[in-house]
N, C-alpha and C. Protein backbone atom coordinates (compact mmCIF):
# COMPACT_ATOMS: atom_id res chain seq x y z
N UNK A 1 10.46 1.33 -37.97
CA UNK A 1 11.65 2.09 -37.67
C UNK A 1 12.86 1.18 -37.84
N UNK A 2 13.80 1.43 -38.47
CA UNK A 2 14.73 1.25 -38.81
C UNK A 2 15.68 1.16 -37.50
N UNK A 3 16.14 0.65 -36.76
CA UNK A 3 17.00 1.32 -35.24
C UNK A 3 18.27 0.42 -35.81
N UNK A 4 19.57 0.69 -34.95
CA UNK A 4 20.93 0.07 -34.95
C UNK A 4 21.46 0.90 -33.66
N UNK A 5 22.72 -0.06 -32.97
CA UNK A 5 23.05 0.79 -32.31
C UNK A 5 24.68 0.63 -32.65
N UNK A 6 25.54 1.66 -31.76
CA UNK A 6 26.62 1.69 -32.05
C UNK A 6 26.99 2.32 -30.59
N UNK A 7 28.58 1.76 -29.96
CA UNK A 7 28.62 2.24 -28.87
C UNK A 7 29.79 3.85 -29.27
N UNK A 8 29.53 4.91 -28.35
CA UNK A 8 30.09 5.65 -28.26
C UNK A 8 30.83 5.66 -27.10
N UNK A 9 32.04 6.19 -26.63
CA UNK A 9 32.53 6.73 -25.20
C UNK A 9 33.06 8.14 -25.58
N UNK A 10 33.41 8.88 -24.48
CA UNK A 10 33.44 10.25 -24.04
C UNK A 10 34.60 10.36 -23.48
N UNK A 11 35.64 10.92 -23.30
CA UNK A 11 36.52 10.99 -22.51
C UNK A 11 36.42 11.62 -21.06
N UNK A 12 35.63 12.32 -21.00
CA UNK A 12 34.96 13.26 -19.56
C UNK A 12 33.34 13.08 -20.21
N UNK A 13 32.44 13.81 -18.90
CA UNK A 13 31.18 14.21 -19.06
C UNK A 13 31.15 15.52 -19.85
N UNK A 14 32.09 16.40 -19.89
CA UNK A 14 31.60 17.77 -20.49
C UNK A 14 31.88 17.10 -22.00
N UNK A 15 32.64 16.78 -22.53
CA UNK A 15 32.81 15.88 -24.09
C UNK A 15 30.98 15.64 -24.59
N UNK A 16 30.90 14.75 -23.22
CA UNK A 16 29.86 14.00 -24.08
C UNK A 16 28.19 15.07 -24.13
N UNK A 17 28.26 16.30 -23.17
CA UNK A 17 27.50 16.78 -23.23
C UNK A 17 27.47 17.99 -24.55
N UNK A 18 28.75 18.07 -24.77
CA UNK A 18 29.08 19.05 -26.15
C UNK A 18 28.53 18.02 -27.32
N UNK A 19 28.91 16.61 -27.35
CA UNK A 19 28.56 15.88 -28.27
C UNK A 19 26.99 15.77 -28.84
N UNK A 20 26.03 15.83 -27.37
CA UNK A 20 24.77 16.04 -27.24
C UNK A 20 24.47 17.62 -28.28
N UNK A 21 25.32 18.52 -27.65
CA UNK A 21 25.13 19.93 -28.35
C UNK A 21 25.22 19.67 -29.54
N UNK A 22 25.89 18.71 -30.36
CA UNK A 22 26.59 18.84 -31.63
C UNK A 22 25.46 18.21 -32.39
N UNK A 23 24.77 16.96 -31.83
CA UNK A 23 23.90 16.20 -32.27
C UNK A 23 22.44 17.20 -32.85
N UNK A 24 22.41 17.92 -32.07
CA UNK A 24 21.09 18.81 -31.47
C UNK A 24 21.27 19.70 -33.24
N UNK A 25 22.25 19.84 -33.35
CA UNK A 25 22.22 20.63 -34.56
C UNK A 25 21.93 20.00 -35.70
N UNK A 26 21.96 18.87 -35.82
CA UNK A 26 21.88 17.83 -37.52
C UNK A 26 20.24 17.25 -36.58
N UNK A 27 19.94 17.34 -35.58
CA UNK A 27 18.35 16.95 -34.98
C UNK A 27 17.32 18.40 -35.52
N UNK A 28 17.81 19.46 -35.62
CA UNK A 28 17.26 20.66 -36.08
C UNK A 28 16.24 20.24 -37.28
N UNK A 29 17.57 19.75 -38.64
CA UNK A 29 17.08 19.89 -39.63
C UNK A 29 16.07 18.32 -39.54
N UNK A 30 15.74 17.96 -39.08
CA UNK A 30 14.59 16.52 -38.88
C UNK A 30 13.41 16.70 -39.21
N UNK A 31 12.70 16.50 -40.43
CA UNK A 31 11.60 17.04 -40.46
C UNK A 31 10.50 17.15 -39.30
N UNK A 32 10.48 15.94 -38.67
CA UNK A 32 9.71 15.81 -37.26
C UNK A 32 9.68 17.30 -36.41
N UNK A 33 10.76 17.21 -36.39
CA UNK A 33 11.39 18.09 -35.52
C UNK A 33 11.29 19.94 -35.94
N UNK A 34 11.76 20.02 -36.98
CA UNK A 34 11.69 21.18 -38.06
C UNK A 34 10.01 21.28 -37.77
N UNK A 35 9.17 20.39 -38.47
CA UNK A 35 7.72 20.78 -38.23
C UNK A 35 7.09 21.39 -37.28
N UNK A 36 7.66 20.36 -36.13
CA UNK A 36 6.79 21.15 -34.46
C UNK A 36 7.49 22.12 -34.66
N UNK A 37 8.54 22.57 -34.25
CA UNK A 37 9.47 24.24 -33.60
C UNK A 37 8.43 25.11 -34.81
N UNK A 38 8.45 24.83 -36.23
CA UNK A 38 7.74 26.39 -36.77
C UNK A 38 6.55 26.26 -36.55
N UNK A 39 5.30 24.74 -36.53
CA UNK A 39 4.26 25.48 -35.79
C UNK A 39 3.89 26.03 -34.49
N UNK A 40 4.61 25.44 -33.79
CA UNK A 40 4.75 25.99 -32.24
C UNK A 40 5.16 27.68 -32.49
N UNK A 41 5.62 28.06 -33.31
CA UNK A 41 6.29 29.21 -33.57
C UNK A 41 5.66 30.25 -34.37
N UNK A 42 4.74 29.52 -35.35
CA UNK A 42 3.56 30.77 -35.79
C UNK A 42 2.45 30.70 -34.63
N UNK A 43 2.17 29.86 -34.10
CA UNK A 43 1.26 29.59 -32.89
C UNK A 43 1.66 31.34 -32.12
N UNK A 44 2.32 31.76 -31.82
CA UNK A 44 2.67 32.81 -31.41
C UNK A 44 3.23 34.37 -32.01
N UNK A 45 2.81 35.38 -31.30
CA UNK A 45 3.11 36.18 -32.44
C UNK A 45 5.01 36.70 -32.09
N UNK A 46 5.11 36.66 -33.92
CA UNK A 46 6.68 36.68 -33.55
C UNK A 46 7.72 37.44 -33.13
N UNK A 47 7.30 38.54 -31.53
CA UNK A 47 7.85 39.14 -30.62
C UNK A 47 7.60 38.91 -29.60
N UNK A 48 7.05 37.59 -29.91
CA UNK A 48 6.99 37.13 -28.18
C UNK A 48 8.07 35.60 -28.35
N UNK A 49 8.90 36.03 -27.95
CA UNK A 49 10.04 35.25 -27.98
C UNK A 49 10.25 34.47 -26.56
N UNK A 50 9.96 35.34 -25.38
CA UNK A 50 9.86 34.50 -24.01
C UNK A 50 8.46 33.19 -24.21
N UNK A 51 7.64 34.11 -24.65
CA UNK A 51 6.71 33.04 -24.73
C UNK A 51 6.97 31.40 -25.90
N UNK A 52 7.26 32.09 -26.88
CA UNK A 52 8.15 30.87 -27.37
C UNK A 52 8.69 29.50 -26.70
N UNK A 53 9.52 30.11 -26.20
CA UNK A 53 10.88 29.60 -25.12
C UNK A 53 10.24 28.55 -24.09
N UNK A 54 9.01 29.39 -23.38
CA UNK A 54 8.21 28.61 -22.42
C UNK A 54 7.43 28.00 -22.99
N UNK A 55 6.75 28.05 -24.35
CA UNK A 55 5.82 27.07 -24.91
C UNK A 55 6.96 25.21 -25.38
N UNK A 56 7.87 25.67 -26.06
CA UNK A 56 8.89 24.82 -26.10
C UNK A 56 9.16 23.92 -24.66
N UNK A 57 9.49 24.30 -23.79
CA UNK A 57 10.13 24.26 -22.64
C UNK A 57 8.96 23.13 -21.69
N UNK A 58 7.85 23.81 -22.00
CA UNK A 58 6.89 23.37 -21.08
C UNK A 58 6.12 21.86 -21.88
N UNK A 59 6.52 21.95 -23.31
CA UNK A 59 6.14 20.47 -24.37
C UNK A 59 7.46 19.41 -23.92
N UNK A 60 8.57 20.05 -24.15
CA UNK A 60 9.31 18.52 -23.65
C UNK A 60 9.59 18.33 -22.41
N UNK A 61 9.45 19.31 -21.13
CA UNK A 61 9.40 18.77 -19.78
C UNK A 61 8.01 18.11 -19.64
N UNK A 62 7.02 18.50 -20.22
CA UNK A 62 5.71 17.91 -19.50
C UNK A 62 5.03 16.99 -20.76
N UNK A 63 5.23 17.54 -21.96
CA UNK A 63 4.62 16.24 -22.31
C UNK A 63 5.36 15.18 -23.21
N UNK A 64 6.54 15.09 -23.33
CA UNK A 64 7.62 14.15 -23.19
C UNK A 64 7.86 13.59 -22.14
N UNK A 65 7.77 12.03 -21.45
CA UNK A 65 7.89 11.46 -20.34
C UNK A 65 9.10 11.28 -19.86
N UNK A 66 9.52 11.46 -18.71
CA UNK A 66 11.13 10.99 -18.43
C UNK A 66 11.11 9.94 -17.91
N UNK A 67 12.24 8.96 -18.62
CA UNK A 67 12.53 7.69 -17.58
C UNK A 67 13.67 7.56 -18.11
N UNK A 68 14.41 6.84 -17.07
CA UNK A 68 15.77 6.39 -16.53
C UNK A 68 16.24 5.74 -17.74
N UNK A 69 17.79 5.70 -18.69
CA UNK A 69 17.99 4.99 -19.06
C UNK A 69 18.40 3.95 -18.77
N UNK A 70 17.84 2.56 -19.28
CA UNK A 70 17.78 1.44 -18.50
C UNK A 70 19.96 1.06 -17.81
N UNK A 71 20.30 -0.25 -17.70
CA UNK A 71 21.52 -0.11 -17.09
C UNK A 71 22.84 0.30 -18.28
N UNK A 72 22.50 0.78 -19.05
CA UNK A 72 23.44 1.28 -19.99
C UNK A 72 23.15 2.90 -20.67
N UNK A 73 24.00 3.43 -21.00
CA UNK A 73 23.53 4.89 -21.83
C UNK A 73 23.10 4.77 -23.22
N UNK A 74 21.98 4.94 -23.12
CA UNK A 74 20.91 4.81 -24.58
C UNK A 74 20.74 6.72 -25.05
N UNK A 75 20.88 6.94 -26.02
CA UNK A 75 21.19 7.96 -26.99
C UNK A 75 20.38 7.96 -28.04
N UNK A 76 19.63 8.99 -28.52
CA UNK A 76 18.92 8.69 -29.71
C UNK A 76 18.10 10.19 -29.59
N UNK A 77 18.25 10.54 -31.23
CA UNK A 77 17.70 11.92 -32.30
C UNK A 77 16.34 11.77 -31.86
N UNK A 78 15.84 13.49 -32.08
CA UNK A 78 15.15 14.28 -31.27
C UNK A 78 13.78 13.89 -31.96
N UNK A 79 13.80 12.92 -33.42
CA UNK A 79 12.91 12.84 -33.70
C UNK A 79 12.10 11.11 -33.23
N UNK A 80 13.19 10.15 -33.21
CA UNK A 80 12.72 9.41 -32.36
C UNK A 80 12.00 9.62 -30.73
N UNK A 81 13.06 10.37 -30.06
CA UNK A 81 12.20 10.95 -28.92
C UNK A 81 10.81 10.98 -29.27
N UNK A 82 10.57 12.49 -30.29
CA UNK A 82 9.07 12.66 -30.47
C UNK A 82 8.04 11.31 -30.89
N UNK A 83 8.86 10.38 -31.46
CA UNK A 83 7.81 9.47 -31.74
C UNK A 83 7.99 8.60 -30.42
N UNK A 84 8.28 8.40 -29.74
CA UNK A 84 8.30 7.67 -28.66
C UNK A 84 7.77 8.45 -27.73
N UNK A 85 7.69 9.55 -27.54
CA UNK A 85 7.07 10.21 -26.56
C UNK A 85 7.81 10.34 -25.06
N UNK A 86 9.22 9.85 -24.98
CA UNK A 86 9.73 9.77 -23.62
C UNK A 86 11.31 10.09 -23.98
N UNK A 87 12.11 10.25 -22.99
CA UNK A 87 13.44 9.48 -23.28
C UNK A 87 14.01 10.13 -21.65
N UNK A 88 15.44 10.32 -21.22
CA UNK A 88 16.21 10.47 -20.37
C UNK A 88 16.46 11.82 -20.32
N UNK A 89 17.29 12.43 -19.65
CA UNK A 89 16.99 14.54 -19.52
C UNK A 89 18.44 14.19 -20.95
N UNK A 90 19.27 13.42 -21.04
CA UNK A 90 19.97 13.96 -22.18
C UNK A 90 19.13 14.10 -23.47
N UNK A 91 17.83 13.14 -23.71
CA UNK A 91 17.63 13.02 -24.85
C UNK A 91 16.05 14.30 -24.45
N UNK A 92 16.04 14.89 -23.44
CA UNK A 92 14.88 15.88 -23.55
C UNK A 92 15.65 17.09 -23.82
N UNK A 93 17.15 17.82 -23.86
CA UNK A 93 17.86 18.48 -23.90
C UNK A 93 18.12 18.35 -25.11
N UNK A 94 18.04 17.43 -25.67
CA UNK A 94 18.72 17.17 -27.31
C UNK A 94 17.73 17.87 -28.10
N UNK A 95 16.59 17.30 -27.43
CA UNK A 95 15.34 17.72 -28.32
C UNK A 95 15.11 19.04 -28.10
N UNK A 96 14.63 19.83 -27.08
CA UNK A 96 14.38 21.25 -26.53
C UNK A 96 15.70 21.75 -27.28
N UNK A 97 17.16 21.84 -27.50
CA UNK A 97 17.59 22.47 -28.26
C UNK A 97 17.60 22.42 -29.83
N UNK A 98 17.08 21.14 -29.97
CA UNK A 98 16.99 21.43 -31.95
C UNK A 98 15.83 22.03 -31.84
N UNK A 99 14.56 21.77 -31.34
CA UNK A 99 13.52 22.50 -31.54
C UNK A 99 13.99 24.22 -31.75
N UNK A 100 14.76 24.63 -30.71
CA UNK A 100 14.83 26.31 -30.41
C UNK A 100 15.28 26.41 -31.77
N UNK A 101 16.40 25.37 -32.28
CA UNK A 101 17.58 25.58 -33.06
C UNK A 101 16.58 25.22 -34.52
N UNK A 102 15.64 25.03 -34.30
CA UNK A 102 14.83 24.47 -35.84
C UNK A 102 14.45 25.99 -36.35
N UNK A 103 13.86 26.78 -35.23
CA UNK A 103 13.33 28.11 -35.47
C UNK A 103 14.22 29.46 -35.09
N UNK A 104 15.56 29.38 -35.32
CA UNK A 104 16.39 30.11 -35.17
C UNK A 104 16.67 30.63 -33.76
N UNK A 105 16.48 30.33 -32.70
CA UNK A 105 16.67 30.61 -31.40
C UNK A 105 18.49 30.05 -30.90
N UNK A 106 19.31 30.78 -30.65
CA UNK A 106 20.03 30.36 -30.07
C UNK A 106 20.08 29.71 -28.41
N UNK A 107 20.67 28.26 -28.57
CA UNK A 107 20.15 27.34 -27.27
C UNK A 107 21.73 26.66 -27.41
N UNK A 108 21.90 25.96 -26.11
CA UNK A 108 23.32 25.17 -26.10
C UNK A 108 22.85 24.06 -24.81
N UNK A 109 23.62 22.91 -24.92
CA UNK A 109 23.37 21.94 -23.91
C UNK A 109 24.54 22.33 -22.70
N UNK A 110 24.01 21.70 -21.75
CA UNK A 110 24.53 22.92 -20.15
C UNK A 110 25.39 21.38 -18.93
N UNK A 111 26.25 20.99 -19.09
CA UNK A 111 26.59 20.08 -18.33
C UNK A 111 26.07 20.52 -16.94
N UNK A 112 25.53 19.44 -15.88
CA UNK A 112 25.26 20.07 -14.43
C UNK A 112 26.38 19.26 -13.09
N UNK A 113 27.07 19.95 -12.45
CA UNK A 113 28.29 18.87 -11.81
C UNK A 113 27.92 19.57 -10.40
N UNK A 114 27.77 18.43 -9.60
CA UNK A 114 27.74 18.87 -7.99
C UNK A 114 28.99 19.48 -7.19
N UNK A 115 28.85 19.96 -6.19
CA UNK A 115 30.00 20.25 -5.26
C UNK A 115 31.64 19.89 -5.87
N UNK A 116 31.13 18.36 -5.88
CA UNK A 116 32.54 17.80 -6.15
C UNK A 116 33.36 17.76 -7.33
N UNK A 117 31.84 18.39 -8.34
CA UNK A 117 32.52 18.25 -9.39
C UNK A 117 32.26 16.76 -10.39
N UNK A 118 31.07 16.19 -9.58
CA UNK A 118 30.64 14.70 -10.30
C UNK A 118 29.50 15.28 -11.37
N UNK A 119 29.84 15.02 -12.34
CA UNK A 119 28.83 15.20 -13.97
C UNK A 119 27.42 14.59 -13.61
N UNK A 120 26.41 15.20 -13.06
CA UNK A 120 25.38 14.22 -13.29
C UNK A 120 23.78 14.40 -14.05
N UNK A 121 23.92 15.44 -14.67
CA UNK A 121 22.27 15.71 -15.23
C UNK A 121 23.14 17.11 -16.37
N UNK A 122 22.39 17.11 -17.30
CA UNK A 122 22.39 18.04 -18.72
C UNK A 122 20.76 18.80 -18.31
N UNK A 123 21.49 20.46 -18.54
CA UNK A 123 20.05 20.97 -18.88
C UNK A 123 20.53 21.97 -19.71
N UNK A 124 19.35 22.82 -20.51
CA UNK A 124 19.79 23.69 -21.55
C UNK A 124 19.54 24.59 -21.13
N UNK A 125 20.41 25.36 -21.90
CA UNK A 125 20.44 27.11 -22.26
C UNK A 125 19.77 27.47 -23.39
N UNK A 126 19.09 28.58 -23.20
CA UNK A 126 18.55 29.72 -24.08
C UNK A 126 19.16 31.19 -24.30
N UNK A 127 18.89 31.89 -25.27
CA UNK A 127 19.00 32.75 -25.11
C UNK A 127 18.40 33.80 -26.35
N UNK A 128 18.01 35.16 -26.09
CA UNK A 128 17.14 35.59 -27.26
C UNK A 128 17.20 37.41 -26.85
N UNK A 129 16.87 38.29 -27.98
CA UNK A 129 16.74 39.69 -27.71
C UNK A 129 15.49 39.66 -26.46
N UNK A 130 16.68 40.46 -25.23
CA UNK A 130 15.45 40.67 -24.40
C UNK A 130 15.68 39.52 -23.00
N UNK A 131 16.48 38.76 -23.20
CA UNK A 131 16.90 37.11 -22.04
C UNK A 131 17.32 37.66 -21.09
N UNK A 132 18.19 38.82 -21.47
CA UNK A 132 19.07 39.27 -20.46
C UNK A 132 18.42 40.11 -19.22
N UNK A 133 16.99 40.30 -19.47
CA UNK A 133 15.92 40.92 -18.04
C UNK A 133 15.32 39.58 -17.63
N UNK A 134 15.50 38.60 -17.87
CA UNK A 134 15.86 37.33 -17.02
C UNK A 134 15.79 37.63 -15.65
N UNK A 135 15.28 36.82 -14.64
CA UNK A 135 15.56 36.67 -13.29
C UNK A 135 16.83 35.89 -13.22
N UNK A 136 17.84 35.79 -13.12
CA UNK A 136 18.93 34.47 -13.10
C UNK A 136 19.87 34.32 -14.62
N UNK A 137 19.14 35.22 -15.67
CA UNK A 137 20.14 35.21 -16.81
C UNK A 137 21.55 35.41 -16.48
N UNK A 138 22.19 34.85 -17.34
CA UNK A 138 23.63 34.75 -16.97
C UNK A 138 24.38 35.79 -18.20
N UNK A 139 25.73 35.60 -18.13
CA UNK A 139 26.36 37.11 -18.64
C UNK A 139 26.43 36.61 -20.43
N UNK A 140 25.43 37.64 -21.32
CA UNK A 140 25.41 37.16 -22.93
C UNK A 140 23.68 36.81 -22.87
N UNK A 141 23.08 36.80 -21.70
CA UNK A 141 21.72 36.86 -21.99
C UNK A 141 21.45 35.09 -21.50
N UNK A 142 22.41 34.03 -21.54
CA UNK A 142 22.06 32.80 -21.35
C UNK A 142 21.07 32.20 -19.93
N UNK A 143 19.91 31.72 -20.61
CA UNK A 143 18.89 31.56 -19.38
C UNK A 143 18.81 30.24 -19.27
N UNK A 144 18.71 29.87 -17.82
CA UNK A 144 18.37 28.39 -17.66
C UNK A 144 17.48 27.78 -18.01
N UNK A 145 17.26 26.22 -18.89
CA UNK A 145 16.05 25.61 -19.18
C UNK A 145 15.99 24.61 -18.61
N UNK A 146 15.66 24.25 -17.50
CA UNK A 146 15.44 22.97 -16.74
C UNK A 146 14.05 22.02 -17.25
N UNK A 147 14.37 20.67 -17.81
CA UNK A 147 13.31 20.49 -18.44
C UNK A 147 12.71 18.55 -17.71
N UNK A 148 13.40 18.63 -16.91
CA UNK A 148 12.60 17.25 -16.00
C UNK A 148 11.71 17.87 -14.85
N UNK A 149 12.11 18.81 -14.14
CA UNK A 149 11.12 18.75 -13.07
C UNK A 149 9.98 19.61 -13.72
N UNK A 150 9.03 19.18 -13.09
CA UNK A 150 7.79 19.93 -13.22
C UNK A 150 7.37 20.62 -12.57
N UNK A 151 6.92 22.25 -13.41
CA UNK A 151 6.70 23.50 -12.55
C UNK A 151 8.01 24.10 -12.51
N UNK A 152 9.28 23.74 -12.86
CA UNK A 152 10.14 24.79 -12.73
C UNK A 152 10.44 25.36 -14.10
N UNK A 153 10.03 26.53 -14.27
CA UNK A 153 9.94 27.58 -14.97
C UNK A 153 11.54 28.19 -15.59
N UNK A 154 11.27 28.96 -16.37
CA UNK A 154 12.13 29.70 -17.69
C UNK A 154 13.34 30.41 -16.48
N UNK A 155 14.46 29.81 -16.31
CA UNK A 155 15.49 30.78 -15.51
C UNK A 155 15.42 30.39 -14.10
N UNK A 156 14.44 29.07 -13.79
CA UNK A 156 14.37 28.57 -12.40
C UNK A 156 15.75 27.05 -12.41
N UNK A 157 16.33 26.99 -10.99
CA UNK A 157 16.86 25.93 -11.00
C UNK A 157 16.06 25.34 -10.00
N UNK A 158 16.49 23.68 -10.14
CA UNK A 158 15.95 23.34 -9.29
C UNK A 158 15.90 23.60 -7.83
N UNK A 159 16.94 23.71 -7.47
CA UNK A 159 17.38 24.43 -6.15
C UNK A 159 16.56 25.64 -5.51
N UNK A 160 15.57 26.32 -6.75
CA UNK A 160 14.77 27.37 -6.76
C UNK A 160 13.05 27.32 -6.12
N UNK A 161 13.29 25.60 -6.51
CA UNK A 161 12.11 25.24 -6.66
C UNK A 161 11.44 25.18 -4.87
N UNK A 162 10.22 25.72 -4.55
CA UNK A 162 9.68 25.57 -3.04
C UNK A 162 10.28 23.98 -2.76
N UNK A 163 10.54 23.91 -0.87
CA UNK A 163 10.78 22.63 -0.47
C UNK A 163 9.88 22.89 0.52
N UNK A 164 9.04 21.43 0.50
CA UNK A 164 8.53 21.20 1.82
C UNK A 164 8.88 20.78 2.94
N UNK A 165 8.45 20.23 4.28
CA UNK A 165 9.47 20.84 5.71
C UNK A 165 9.92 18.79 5.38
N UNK A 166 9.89 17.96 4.70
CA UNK A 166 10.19 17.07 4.41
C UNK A 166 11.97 17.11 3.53
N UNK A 167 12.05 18.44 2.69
CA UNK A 167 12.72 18.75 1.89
C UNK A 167 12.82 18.44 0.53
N UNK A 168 11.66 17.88 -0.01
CA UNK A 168 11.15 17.50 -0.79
C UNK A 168 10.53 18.51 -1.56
N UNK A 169 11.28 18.50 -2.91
CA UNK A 169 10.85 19.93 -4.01
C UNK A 169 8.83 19.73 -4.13
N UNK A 170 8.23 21.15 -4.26
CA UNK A 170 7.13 21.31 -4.35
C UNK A 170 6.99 21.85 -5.58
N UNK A 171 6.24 20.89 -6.02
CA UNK A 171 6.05 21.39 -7.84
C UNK A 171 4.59 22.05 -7.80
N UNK A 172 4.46 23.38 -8.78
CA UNK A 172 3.67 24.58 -8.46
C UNK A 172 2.87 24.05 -9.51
């Protein structure tokens, strides 16, 4: 592998999460990438579009590994991910949307900001004929794709997810 790096900055967090969106689209055409989304995609028959969504969804939350980027922001195409097998929720978001975006699914990267308004986690959006009978779809059919925790499902947030009397999310 060929690697280089180059530093980027952002002026805000929503910048850099559009930038992620922008990336996700030139990660589409990756052959790596292009390959999995259409066999994952004849794998199914093609009106089952939820099922799609969750077959996608459920390959880079669970079998893409998450770990922390080390003390700096490390960035890198959806097809390295796949050959590495891991990366950070920006670079599992990068990937889960070129995949949708390899097989014509409209998807967008989703900045996530607490109370205060502090930028701290990216998750994606979906959306497809039919999103909009969604539990939690939002207005245009856009459904939540939460893709680090495990067990939370197509339109679940984490916040959704069971807590035990510890308060500690219970993954199903």
């Amino acid at each position: 592998m060929n690697a280089y790096r180059r530093v980027i900055t952002w002026a805000n967090a929503d910048e850099k999460a559009a930038w992620i969106d922008g990336m996700a689209f030139t990660d589409a055409r990756l052959p790596l990438v292009r390959d999995l989304a259409v066999r994952m995609a004849r794998a199914r028959d093609i009106n089952d579009r939820l099922g799609l969504m969750r077959d996608l969804q459920t390959f880079v939350r669970d079998a893409i590994g998450y770990i922390e980027d080390p003390s700096w922001e490390e960035i890198s195409d959806s097809q390295t991910i796949l050959e590495r097998g891991y990366g950070d929720c920006d670079d599992k978001v990068r990937l889960f949307v070129a995949l949708a975006r390899a097989v014509g699914r409209d998807s967008r990267v989703r900045p996530v900001h607490d109370q205060e308004g502090f930028f701290y986690h990216v998750q994606a959006e979906a959306r497809w004929p039919g999103s909009e009978q969604i539990a939690g779809s939002q207005p245009g059919g856009w459904v939540l794709i939460e893709l680090i925790l495990r067990g939370c499902g197509i339109g679940q947030t984490p916040a959704s997810m069971p807590q035990s009397t510890t308060g500690a999310r219970v993954l199903q």
